[in-house]
N, C-alpha and C. Protein backbone atom coordinates (compact mmCIF):
# COMPACT_ATOMS: atom_id res chain seq x y z
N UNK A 1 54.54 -43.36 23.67
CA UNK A 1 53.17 -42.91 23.70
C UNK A 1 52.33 -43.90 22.89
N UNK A 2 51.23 -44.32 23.41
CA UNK A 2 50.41 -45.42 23.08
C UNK A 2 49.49 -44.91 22.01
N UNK A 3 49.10 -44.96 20.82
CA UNK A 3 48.03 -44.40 19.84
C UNK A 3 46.96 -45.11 19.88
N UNK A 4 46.06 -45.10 20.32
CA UNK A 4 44.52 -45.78 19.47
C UNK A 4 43.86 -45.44 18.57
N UNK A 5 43.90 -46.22 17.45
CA UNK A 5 43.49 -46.07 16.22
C UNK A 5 43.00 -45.26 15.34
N UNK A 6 44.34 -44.63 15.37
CA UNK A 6 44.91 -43.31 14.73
C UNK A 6 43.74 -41.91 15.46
N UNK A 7 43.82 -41.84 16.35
CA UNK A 7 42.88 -40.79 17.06
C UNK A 7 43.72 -39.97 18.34
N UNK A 8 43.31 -40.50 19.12
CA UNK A 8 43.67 -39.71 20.41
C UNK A 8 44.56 -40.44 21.44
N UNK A 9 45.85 -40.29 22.01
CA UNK A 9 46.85 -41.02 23.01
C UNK A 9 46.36 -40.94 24.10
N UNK A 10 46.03 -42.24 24.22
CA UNK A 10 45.07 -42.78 26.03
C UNK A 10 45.35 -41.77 27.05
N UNK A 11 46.83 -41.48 26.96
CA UNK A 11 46.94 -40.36 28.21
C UNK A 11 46.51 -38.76 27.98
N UNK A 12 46.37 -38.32 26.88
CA UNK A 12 45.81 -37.28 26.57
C UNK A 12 44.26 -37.67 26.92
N UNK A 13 43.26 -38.59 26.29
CA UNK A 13 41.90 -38.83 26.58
C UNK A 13 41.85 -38.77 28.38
N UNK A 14 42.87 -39.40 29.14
CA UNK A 14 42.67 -39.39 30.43
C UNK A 14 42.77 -38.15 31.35
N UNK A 15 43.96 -36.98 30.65
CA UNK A 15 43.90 -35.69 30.80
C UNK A 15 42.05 -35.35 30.45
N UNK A 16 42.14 -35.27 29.03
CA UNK A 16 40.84 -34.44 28.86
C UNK A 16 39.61 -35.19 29.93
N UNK A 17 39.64 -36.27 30.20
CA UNK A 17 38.32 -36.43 30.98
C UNK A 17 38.42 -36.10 32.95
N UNK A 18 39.75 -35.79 32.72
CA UNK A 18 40.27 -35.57 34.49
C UNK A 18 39.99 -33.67 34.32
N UNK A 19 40.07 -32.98 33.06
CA UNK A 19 39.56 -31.80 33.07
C UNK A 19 37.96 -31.75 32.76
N UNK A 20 37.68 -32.66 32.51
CA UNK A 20 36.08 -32.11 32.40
C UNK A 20 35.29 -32.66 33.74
N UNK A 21 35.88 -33.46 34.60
CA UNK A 21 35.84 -33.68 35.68
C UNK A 21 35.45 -32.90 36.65
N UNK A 22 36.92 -31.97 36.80
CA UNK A 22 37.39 -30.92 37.44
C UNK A 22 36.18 -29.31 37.26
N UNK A 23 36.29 -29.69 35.77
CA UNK A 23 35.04 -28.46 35.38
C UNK A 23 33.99 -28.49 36.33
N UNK A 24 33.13 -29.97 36.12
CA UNK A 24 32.12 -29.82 36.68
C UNK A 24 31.89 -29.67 38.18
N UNK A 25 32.98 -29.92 38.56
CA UNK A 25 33.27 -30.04 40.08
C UNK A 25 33.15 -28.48 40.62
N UNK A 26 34.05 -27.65 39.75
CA UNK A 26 34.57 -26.28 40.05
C UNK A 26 32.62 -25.60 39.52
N UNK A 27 31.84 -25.72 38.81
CA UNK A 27 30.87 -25.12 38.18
C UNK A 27 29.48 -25.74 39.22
N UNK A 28 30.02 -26.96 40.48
CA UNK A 28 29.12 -27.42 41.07
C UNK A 28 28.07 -27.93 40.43
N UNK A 29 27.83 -28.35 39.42
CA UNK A 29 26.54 -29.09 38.33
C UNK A 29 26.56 -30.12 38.99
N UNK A 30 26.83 -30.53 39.50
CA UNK A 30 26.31 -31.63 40.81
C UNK A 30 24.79 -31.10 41.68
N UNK A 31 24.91 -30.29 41.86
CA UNK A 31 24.20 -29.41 42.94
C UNK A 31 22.89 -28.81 42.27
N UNK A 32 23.51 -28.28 41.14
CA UNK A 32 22.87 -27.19 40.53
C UNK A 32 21.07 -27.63 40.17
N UNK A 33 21.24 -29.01 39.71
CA UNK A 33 19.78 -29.00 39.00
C UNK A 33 19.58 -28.82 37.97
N UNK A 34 20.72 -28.43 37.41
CA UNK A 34 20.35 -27.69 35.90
C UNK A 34 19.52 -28.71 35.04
N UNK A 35 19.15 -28.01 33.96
CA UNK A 35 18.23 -28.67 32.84
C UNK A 35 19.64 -29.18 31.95
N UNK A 36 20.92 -28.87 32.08
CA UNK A 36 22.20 -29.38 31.61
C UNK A 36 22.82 -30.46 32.11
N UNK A 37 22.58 -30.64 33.23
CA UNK A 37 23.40 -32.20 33.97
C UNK A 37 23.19 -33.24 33.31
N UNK A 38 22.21 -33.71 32.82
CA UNK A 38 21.54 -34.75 32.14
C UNK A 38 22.79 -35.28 31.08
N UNK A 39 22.63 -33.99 30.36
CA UNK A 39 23.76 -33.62 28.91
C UNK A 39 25.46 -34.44 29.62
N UNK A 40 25.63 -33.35 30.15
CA UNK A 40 26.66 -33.41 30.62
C UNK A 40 27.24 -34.63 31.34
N UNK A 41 25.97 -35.15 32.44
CA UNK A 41 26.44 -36.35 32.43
C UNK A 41 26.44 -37.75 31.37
N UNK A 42 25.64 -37.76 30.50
CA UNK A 42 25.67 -38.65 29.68
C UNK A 42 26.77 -38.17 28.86
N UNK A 43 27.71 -37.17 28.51
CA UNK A 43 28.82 -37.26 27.88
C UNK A 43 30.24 -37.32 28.87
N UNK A 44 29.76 -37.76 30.04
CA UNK A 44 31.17 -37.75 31.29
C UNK A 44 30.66 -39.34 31.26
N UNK A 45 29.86 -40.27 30.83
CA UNK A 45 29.48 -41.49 30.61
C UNK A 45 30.43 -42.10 29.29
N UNK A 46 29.69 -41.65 28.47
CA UNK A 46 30.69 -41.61 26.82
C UNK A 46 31.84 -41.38 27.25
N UNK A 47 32.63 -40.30 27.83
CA UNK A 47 33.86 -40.24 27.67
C UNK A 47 34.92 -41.46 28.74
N UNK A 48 34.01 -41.88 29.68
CA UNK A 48 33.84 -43.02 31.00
C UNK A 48 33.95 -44.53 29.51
N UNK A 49 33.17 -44.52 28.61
CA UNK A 49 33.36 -45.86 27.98
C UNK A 49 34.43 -45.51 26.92
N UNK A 50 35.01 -44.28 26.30
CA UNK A 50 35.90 -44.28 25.25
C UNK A 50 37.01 -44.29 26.64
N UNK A 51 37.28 -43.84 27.06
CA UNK A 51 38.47 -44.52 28.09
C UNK A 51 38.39 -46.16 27.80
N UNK A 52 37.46 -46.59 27.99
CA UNK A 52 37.27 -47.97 28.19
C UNK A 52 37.81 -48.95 26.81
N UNK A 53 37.40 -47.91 25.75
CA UNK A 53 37.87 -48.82 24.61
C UNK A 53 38.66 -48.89 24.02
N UNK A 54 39.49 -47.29 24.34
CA UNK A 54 41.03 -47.29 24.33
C UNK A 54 41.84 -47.90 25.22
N UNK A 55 41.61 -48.41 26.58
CA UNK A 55 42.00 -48.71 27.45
C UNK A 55 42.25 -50.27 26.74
N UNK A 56 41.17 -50.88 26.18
CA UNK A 56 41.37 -52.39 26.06
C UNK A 56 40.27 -53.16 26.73
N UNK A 57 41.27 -54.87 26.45
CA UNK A 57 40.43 -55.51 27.42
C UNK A 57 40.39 -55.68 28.56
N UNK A 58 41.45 -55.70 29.45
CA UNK A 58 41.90 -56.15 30.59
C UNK A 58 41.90 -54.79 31.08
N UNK A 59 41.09 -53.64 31.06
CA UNK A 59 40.85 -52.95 31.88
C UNK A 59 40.20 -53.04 33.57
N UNK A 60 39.46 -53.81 33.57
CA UNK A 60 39.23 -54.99 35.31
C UNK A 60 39.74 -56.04 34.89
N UNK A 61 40.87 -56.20 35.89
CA UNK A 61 41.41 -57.59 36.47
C UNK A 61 40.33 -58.91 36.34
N UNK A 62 40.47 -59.81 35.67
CA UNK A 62 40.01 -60.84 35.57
C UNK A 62 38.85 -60.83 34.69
N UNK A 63 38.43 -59.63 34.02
CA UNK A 63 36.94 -59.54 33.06
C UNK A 63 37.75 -59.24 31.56
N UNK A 64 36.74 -60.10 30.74
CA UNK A 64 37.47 -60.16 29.41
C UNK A 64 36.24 -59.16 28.50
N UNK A 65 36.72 -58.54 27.64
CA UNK A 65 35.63 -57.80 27.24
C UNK A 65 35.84 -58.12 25.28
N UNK A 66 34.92 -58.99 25.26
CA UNK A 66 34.92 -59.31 23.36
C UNK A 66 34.74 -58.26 22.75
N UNK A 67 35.30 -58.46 21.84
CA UNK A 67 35.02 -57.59 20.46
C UNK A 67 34.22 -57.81 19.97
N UNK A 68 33.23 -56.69 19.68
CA UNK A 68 32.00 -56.62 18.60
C UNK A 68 31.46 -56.20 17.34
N UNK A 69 31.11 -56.59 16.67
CA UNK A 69 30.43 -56.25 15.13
C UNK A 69 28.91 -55.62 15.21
N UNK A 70 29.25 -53.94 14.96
CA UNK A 70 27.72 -53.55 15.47
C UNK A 70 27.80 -53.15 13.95
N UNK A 71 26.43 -53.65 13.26
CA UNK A 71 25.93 -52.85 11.85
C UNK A 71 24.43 -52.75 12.01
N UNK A 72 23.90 -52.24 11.21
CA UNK A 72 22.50 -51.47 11.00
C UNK A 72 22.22 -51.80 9.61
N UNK A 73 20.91 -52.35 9.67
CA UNK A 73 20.19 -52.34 8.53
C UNK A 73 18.85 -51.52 8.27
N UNK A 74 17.90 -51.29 7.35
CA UNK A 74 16.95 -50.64 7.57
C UNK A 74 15.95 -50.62 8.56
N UNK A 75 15.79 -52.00 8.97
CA UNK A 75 15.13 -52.13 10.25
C UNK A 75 15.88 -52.12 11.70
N UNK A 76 17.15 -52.34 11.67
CA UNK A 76 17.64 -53.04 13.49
C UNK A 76 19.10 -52.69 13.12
N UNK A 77 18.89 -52.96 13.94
CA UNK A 77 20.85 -52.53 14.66
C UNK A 77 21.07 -54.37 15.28
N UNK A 78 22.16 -54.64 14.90
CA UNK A 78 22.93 -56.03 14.90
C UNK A 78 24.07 -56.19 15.66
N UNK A 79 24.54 -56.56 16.43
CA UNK A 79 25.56 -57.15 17.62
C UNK A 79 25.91 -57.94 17.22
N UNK A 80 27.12 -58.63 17.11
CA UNK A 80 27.67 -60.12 16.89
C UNK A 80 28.89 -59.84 17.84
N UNK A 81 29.11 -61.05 18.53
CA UNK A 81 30.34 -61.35 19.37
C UNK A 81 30.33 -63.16 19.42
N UNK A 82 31.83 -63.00 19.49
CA UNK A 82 32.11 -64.17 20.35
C UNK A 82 32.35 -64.60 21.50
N UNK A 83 31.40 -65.49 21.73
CA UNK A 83 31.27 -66.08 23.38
C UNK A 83 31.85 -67.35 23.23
N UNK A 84 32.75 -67.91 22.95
CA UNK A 84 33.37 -69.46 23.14
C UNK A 84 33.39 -70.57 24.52
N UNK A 85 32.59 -70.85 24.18
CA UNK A 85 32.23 -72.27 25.56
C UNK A 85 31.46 -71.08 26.65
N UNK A 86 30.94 -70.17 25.86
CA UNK A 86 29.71 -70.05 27.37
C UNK A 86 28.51 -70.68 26.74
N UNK A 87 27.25 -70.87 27.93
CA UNK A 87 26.35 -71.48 27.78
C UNK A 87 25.25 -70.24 27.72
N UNK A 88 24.39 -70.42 27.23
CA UNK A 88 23.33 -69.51 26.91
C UNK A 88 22.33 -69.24 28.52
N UNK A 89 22.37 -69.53 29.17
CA UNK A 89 22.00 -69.60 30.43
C UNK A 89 23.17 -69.16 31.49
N UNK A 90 24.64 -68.57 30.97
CA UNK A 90 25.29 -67.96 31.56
C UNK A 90 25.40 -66.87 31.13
N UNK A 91 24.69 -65.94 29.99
CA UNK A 91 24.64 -64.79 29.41
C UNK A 91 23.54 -63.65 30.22
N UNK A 92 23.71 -62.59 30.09
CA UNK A 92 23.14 -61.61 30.68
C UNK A 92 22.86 -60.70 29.43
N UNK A 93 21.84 -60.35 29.20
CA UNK A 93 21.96 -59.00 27.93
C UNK A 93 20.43 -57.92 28.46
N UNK A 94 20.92 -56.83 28.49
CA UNK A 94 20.19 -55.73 29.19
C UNK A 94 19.88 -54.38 28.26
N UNK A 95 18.89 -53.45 28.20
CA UNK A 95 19.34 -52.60 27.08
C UNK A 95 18.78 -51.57 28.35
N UNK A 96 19.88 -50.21 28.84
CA UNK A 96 19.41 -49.66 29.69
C UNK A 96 19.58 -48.27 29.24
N UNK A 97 18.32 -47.32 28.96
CA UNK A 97 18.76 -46.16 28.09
C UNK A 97 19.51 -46.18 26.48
N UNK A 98 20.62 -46.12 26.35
CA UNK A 98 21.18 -45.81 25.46
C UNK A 98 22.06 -46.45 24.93
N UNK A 99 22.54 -47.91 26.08
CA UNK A 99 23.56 -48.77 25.84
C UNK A 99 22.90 -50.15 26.41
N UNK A 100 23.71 -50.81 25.16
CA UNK A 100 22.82 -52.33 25.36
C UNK A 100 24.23 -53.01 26.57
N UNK A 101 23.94 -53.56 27.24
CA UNK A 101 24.91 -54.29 28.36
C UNK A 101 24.57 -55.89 28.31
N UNK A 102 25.57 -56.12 28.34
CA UNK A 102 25.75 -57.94 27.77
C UNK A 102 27.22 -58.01 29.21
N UNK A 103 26.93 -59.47 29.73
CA UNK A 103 27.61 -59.85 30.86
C UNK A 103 27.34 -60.97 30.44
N UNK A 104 28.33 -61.96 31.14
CA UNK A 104 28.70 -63.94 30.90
C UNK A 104 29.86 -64.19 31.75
N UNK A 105 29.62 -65.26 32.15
CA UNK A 105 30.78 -66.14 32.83
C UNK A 105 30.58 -67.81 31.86
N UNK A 106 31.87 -67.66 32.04
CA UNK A 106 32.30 -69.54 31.16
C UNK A 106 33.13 -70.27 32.65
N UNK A 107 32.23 -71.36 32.52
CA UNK A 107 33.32 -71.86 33.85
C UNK A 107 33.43 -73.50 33.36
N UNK A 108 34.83 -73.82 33.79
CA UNK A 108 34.97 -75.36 33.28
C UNK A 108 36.01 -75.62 34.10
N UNK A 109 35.98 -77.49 34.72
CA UNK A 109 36.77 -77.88 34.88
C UNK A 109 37.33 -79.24 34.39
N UNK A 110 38.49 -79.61 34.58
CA UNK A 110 39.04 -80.61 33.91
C UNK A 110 40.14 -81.28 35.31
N UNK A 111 40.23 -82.41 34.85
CA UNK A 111 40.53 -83.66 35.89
C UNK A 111 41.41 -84.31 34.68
N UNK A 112 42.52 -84.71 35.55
CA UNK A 112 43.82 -85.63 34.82
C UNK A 112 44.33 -86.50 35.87
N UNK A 113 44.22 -87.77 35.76
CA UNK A 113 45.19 -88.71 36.24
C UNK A 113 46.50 -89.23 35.51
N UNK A 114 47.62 -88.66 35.89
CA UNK A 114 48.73 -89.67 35.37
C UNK A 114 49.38 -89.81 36.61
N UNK A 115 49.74 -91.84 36.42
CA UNK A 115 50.23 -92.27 36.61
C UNK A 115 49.61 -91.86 38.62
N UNK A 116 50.94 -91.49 39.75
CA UNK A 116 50.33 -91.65 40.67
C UNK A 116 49.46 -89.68 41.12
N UNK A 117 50.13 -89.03 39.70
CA UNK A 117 49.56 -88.02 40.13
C UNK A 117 48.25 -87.59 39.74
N UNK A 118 47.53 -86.79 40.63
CA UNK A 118 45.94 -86.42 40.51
C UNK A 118 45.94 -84.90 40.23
N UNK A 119 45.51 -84.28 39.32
CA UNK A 119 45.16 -82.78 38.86
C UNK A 119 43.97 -82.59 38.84
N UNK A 120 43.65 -81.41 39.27
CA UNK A 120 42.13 -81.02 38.88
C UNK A 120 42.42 -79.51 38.74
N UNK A 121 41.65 -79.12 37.60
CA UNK A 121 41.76 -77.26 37.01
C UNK A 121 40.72 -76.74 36.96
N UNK A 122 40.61 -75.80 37.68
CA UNK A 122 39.26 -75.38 37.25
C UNK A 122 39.22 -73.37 37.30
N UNK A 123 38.75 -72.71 35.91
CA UNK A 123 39.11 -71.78 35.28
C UNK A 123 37.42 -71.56 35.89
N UNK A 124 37.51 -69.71 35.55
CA UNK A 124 36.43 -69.18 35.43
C UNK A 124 36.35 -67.27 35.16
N UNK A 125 35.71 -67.71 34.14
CA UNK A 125 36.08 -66.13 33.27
C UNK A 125 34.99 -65.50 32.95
N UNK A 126 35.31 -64.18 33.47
CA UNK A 126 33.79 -63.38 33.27
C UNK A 126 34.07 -62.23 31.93
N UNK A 127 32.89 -62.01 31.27
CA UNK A 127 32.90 -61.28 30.37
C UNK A 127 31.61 -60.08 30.37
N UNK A 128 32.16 -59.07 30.18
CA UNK A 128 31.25 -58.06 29.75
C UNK A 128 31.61 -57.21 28.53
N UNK A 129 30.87 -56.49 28.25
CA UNK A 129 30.41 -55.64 26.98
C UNK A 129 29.46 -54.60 27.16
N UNK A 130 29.67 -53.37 27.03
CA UNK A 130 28.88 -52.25 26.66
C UNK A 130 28.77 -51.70 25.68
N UNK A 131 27.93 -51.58 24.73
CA UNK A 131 28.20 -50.63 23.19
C UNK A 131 26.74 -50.05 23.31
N UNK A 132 27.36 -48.59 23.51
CA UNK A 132 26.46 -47.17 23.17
C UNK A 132 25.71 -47.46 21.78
N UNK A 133 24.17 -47.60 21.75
CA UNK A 133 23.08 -47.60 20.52
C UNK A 133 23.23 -46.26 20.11
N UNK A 134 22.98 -45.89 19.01
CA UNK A 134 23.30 -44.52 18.16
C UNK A 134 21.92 -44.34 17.73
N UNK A 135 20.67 -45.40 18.24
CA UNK A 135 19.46 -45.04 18.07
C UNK A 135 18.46 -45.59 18.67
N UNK A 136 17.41 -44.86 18.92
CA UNK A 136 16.40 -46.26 19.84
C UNK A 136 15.57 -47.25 18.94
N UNK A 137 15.62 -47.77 20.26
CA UNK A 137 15.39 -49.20 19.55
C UNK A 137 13.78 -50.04 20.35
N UNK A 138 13.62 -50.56 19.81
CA UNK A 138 12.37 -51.33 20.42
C UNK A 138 12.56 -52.68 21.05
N UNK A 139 12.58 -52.35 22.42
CA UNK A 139 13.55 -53.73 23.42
C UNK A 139 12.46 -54.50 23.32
N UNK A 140 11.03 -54.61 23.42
CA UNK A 140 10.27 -55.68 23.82
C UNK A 140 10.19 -56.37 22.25
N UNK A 141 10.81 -56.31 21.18
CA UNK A 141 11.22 -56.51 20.06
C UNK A 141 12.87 -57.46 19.60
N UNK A 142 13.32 -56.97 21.16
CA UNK A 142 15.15 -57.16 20.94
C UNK A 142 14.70 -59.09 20.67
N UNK A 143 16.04 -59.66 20.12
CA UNK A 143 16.06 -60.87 20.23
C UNK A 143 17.39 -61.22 19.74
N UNK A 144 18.10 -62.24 20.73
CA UNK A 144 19.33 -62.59 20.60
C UNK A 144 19.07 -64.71 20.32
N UNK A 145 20.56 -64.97 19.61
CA UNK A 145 20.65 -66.13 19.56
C UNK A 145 22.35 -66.46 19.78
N UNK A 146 23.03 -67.44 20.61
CA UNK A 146 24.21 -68.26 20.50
C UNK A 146 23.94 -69.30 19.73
N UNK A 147 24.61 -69.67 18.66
CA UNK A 147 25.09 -70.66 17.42
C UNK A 147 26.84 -71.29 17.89
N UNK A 148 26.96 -71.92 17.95
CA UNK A 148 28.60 -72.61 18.00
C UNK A 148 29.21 -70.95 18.51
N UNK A 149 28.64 -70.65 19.93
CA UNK A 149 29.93 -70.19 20.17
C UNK A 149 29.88 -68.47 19.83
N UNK A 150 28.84 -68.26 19.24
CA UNK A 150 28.94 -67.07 18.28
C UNK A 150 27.40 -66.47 18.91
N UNK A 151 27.53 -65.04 19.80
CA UNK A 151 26.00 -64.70 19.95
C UNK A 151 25.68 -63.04 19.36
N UNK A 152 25.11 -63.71 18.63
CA UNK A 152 24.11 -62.41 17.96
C UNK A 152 22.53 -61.85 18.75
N UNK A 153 22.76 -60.39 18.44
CA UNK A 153 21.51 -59.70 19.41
C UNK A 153 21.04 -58.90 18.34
N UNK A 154 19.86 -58.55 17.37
CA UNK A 154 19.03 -58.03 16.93
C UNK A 154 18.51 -57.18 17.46
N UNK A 155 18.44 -55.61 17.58
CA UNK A 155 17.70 -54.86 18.49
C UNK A 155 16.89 -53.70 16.84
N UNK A 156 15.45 -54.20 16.86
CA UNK A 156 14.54 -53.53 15.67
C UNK A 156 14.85 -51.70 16.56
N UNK A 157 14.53 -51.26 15.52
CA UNK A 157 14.89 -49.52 15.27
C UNK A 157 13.26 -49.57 15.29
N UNK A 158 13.53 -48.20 16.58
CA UNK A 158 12.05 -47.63 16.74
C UNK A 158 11.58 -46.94 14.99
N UNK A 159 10.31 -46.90 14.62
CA UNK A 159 10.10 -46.59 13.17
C UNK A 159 10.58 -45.03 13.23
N UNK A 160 11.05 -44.89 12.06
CA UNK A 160 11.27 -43.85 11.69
C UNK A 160 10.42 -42.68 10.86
N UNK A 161 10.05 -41.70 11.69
CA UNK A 161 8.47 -40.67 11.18
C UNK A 161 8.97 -39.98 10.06
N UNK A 162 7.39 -39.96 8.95
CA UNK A 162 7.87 -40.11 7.84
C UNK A 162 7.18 -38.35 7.80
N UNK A 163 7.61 -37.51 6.94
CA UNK A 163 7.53 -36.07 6.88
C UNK A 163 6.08 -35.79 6.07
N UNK A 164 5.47 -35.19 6.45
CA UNK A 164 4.29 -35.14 5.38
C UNK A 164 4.22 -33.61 5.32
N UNK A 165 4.14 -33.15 3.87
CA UNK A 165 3.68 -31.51 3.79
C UNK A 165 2.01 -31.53 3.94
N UNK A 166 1.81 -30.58 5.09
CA UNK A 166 0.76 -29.89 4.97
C UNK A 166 0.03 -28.84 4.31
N UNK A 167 -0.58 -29.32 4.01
CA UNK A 167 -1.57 -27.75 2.74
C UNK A 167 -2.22 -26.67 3.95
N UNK A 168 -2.09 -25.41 3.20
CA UNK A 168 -2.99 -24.72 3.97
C UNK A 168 -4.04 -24.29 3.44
N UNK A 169 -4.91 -24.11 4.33
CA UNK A 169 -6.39 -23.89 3.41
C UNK A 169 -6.58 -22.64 3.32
């Protein structure tokens, strides 16, 4: 039995999301309209990406999915990953609802002559990333940079409303 980090065994998480599945199927919230689907589906989403991160990287064949450094400071929420030999013009970064989405391809080839033999290699690797924001954020604000290899995304935190007591007269 496989553990992810010290929590829940992938095949138990895949039970529980094949029953909440089933729930909604059997309760028809498909259909319904409810003022609950919303809910419900954005946590059959969540439970759709914690599959995903217990699952790993190589969950799709041929897509590599980096590891990320998400922290928060008083103003913004911070992303760091490594992108090694992609080009900044092969990056994709999207913030849709609730999760920021980052996509890239690195493609390179290489050529060897020895002697009477001729090689040519040529690789091409796609990468994505999804990480659920835990707050909103102000996208026409977002701003990312790649440094050697290394791309950081800045996304500023919508302000936070400050409480004022009212007097009564």
């Amino acid at each position: 039995m496989r553990m992810t980090a010290g929590l829940i065994p992938a095949e138990e998480l895949r039970k529980l999301q094949f029953r909440m599945n089933k729930l909604m199927d059997e309760l028809g919230l498909d259909a319904l309209g409810s003022k609950y689907i919303d809910e419900l589906g954005r946590m059959q989403k969540r439970m759709g990406d914690l599959m995903e991160e217990v699952e790993g990287p190589n969950l799709k064949k041929g897509v590599i999915r980096p590891l990320a450094d998400v922290h928060e400071t008083e103003e913004a929420l911070v992303v760091t990953m490594d992108m090694p030999g992609v080009e900044k013009q092969d990056i994709n970064i999207s913030v849709v609802e609730d999760e920021l989405q980052i996509s890239a391809q690195r493609k390179s080839e290489t050529e060897a002559n020895e002697q009477d033999y001729h090689r040519r290699e040529r690789t091409f690797t796609r990468f994505e990333r999804r990480v659920l924001l835990p707050e909103s954020i102000k996208t026409e604000e977002a701003r990312a940079t790649l440094t050697n290899g290394v791309l950081q995304i800045t996304l500023p935190k919508v302000s936070v409303l400050t409480r004022k007591r009212i007097a009564i007269d």
